[in-house]
C-alpha atoms as a PDB file:
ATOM      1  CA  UNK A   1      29.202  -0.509  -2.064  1.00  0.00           C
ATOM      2  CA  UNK A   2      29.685  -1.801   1.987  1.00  0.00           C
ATOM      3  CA  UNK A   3      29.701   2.255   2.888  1.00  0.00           C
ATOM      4  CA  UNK A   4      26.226   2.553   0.936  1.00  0.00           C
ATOM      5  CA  UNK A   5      25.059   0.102   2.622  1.00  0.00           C
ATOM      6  CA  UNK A   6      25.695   1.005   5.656  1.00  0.00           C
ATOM      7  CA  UNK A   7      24.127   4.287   5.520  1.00  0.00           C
ATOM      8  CA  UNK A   8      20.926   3.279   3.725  1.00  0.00           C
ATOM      9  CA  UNK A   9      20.759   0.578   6.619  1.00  0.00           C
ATOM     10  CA  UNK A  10      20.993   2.707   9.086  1.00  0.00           C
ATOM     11  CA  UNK A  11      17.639   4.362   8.468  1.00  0.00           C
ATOM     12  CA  UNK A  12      16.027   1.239   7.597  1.00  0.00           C
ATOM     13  CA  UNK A  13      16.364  -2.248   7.622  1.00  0.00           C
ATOM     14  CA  UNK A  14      17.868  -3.531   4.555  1.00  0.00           C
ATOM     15  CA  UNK A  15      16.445  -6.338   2.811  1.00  0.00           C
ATOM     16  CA  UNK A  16      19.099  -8.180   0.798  1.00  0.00           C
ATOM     17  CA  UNK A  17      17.339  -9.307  -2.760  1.00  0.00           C
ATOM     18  CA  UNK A  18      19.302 -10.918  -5.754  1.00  0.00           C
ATOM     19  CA  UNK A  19      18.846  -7.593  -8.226  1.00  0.00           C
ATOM     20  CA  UNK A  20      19.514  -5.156  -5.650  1.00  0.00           C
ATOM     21  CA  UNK A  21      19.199  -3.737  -2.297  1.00  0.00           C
ATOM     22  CA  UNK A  22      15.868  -2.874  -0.908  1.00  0.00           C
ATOM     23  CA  UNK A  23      14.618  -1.372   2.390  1.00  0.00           C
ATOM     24  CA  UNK A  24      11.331  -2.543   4.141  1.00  0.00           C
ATOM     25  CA  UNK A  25       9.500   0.185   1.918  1.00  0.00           C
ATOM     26  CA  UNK A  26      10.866  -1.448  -1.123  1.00  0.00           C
ATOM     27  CA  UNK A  27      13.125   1.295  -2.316  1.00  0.00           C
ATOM     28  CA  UNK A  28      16.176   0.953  -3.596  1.00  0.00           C
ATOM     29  CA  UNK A  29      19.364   3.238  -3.565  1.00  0.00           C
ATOM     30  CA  UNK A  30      18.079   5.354  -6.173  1.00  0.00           C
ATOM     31  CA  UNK A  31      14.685   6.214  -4.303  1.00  0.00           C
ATOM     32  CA  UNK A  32      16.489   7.223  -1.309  1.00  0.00           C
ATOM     33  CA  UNK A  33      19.093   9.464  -2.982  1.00  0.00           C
ATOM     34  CA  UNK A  34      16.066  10.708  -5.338  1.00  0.00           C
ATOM     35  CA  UNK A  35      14.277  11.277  -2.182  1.00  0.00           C
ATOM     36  CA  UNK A  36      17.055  13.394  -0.376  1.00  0.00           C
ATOM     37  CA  UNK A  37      17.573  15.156  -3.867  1.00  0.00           C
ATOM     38  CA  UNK A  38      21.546  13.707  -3.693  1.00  0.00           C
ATOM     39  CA  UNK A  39      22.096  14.757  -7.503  1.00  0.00           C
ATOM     40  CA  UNK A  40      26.017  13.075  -7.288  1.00  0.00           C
ATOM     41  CA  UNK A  41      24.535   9.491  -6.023  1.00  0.00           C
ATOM     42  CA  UNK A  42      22.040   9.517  -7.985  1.00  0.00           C
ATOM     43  CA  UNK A  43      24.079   9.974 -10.951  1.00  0.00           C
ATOM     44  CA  UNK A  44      26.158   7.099  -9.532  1.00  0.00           C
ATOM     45  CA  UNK A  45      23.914   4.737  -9.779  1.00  0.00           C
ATOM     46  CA  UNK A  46      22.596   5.237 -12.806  1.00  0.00           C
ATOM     47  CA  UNK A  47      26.183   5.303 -14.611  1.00  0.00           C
ATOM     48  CA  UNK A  48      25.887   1.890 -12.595  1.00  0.00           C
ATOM     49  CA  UNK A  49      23.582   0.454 -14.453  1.00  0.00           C
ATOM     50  CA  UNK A  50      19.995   1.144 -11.998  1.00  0.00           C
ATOM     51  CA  UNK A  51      16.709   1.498 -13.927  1.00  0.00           C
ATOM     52  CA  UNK A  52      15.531   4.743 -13.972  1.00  0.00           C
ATOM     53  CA  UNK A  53      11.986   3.887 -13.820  1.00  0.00           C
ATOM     54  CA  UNK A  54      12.493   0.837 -10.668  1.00  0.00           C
ATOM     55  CA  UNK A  55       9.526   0.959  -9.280  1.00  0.00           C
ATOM     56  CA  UNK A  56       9.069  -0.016  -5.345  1.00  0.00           C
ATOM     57  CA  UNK A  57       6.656  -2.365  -3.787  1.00  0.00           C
ATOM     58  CA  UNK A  58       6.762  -1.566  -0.286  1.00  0.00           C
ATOM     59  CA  UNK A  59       3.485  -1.698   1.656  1.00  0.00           C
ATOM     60  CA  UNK A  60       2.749   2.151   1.489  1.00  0.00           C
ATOM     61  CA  UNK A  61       4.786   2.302  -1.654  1.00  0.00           C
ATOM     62  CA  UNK A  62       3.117   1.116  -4.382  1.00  0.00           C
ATOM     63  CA  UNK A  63       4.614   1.634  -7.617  1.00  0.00           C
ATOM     64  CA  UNK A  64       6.590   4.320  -6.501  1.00  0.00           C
ATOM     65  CA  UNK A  65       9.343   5.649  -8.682  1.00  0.00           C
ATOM     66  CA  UNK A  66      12.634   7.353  -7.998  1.00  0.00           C
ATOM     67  CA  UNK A  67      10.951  10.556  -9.860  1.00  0.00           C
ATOM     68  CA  UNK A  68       7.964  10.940  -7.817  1.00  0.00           C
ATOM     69  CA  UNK A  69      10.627  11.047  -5.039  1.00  0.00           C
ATOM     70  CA  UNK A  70      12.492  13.451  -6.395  1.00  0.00           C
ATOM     71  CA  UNK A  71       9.551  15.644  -7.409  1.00  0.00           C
ATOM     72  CA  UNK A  72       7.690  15.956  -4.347  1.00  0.00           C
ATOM     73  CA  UNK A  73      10.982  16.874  -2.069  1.00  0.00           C
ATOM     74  CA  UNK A  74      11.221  19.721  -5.898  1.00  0.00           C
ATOM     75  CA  UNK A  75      14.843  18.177  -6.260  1.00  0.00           C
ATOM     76  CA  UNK A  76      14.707  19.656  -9.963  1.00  0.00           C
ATOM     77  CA  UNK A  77      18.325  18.936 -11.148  1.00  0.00           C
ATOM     78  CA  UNK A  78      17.609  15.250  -9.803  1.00  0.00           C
ATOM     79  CA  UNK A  79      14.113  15.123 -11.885  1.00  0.00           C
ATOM     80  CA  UNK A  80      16.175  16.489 -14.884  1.00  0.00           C
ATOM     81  CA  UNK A  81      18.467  14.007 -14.145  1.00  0.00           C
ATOM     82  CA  UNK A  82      16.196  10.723 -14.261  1.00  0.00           C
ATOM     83  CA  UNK A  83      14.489  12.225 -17.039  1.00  0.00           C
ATOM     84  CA  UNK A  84      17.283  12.074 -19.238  1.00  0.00           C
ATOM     85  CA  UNK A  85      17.797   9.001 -18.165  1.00  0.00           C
ATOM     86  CA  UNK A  86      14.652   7.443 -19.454  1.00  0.00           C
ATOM     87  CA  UNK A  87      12.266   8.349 -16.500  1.00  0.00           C
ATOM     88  CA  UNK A  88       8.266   8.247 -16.994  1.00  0.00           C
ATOM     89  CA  UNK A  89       7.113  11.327 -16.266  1.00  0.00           C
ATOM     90  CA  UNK A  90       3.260  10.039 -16.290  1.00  0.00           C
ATOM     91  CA  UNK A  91       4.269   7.274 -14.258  1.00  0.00           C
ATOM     92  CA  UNK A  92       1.436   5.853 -11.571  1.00  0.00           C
ATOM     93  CA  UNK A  93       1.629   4.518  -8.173  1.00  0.00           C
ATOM     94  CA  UNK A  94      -0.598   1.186  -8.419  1.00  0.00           C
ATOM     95  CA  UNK A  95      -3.415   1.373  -6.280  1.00  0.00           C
ATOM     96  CA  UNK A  96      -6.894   3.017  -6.499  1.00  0.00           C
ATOM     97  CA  UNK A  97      -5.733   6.674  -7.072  1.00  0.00           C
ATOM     98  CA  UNK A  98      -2.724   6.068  -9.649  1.00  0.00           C
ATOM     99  CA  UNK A  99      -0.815   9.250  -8.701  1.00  0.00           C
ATOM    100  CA  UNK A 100       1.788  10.981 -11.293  1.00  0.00           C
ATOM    101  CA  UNK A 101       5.439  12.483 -10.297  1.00  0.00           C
ATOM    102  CA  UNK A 102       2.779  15.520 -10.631  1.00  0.00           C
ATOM    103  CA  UNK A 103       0.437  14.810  -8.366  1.00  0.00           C
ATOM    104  CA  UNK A 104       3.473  14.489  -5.613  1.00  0.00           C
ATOM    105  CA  UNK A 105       4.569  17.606  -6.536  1.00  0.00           C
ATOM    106  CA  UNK A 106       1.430  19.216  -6.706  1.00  0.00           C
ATOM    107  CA  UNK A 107       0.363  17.951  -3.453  1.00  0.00           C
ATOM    108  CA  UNK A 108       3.665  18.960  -1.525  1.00  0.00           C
ATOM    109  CA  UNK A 109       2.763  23.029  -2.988  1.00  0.00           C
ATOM    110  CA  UNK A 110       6.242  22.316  -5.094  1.00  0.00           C
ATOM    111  CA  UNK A 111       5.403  25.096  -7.435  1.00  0.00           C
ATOM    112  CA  UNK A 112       8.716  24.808  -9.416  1.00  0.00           C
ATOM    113  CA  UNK A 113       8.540  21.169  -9.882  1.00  0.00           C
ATOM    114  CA  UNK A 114       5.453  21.527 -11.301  1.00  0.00           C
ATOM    115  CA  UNK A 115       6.116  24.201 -13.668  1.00  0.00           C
ATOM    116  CA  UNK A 116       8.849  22.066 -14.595  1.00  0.00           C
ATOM    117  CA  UNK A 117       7.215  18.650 -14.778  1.00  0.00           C
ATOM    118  CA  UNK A 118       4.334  20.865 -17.137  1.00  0.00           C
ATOM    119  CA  UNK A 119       6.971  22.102 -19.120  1.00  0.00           C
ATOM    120  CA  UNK A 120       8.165  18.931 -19.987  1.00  0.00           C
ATOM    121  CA  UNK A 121       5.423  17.305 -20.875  1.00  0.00           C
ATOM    122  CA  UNK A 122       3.376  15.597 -17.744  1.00  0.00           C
ATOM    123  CA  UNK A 123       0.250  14.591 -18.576  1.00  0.00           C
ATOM    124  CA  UNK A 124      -2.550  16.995 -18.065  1.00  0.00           C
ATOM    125  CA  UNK A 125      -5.948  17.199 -19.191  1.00  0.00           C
ATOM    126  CA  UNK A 126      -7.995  19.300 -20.554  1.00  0.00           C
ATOM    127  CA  UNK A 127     -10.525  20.120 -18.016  1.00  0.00           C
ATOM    128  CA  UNK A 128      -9.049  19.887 -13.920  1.00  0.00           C
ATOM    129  CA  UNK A 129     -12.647  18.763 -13.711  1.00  0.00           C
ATOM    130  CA  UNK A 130     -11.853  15.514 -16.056  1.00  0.00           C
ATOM    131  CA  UNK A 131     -12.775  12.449 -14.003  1.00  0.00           C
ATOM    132  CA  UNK A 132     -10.044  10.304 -15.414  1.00  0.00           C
ATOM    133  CA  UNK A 133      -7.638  12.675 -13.489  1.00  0.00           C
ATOM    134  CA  UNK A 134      -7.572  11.269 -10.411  1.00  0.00           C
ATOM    135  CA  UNK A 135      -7.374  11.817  -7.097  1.00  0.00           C
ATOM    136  CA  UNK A 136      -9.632  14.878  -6.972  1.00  0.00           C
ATOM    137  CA  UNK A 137      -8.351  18.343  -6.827  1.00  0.00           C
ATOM    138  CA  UNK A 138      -9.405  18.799  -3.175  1.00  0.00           C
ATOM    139  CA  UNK A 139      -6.642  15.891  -2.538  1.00  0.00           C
ATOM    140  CA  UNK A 140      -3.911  18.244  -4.691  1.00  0.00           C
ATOM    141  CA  UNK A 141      -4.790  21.898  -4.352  1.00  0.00           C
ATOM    142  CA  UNK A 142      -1.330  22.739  -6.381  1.00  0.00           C
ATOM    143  CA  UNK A 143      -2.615  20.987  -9.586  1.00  0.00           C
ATOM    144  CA  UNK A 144      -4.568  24.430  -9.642  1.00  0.00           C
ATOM    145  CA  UNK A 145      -1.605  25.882 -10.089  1.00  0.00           C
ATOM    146  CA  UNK A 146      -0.557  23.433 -12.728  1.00  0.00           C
ATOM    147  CA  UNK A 147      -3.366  24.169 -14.585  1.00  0.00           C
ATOM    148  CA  UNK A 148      -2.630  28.261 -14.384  1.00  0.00           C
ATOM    149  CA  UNK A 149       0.854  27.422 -15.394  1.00  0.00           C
ATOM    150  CA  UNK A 150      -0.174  25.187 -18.142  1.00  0.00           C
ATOM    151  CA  UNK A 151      -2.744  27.618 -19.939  1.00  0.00           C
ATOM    152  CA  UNK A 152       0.873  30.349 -19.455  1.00  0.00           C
ATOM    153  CA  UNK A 153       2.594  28.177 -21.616  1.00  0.00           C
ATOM    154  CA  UNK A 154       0.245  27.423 -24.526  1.00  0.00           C
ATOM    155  CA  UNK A 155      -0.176  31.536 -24.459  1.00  0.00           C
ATOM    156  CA  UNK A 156       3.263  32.102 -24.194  1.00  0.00           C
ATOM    157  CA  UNK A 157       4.072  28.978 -26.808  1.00  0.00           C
ATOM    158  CA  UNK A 158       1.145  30.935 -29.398  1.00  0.00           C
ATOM    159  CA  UNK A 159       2.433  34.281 -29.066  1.00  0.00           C
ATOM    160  CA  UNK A 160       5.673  33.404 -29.718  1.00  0.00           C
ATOM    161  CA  UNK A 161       4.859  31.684 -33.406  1.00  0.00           C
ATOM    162  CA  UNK A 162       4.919  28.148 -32.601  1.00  0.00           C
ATOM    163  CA  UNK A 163       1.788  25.975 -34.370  1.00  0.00           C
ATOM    164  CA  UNK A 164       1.130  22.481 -33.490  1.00  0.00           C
ATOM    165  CA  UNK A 165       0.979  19.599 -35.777  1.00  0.00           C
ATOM    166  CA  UNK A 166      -1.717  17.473 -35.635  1.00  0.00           C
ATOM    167  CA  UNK A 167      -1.412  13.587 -36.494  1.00  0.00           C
ATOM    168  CA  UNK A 168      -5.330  13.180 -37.220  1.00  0.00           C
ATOM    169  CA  UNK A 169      -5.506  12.201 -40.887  1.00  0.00           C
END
């Protein structure tokens, strides 16, 4: 663990806490690999034992996840990853605009991690106009694409034979 360390001090100052190791952005090991899309360390650490889902508290960091990391850098195999391990894909950054993996990869133009957060179930409503969606679309142009992408699916998903079940008794 010393040669871990050492690198993720080296970037930033490490602040020692008694469940793990945390930079002065309040991300751990996994957010940094997650971040740098380092599939190998990232698998690492979760065979260790981390939480997919730790969340950071930095100042500018709140709530942040190792998969919204990993999705706005488009590290797919790393998304896939932390999804199988138990990742929320609809997780939200605390804060007044409660962004999604999504909206990080939406924001960064990441048109594959969008496609692939979609086709995995991210939340999306409805209407891109829905209020409850926040931040605005001016703030994400790509969830336009999302949305384009989205409506593909359910076409392709219908044409292919599929029907949904609906629990509404």
């Amino acid at each position: 663990m010393l040669e871990y360390q050492y690198s993720f001090s080296r970037s930033r100052k490490l602040l020692s806490r008694a469940d793990s190791d945390i930079d002065d952005r309040g991300w751990t090991l996994l957010h940094v690999f997650a971040k740098k899309g380092d599939l190998k360390e990232v698998k690492r650490l979760l065979n260790e034992g981390m939480d997919a889902n730790v969340v950071a508290w930095g100042p500018k960091s709140l709530g942040v996840t190792p998969l919204h990391l990993a999705a706005k850098g488009g590290h797919l195999k790393v998304m896939d990853k932390l999804l199988e391990r138990g990742a929320n894909i609809d997780a939200r950054t605390k804060g007044s605009c409660g962004w999604t993996p999504l909206h990080h990869a939406a924001k960064e133009k990441k048109k594959k991690a969008i496609k692939f957060l979609v086709e995995n179930g991210a939340f999306l409503p409805d209407d891109i106009n829905d209020t409850r969606f926040n931040p605005p679309l001016h703030y994400c142009p790509g969830l336009e694409w999302a949305y384009e992408e989205m409506r593909r699916l359910q076409v392709d998903n219908s044409s292919s034979g599929e029907t949904s079940c609906s629990s509404e008794n």
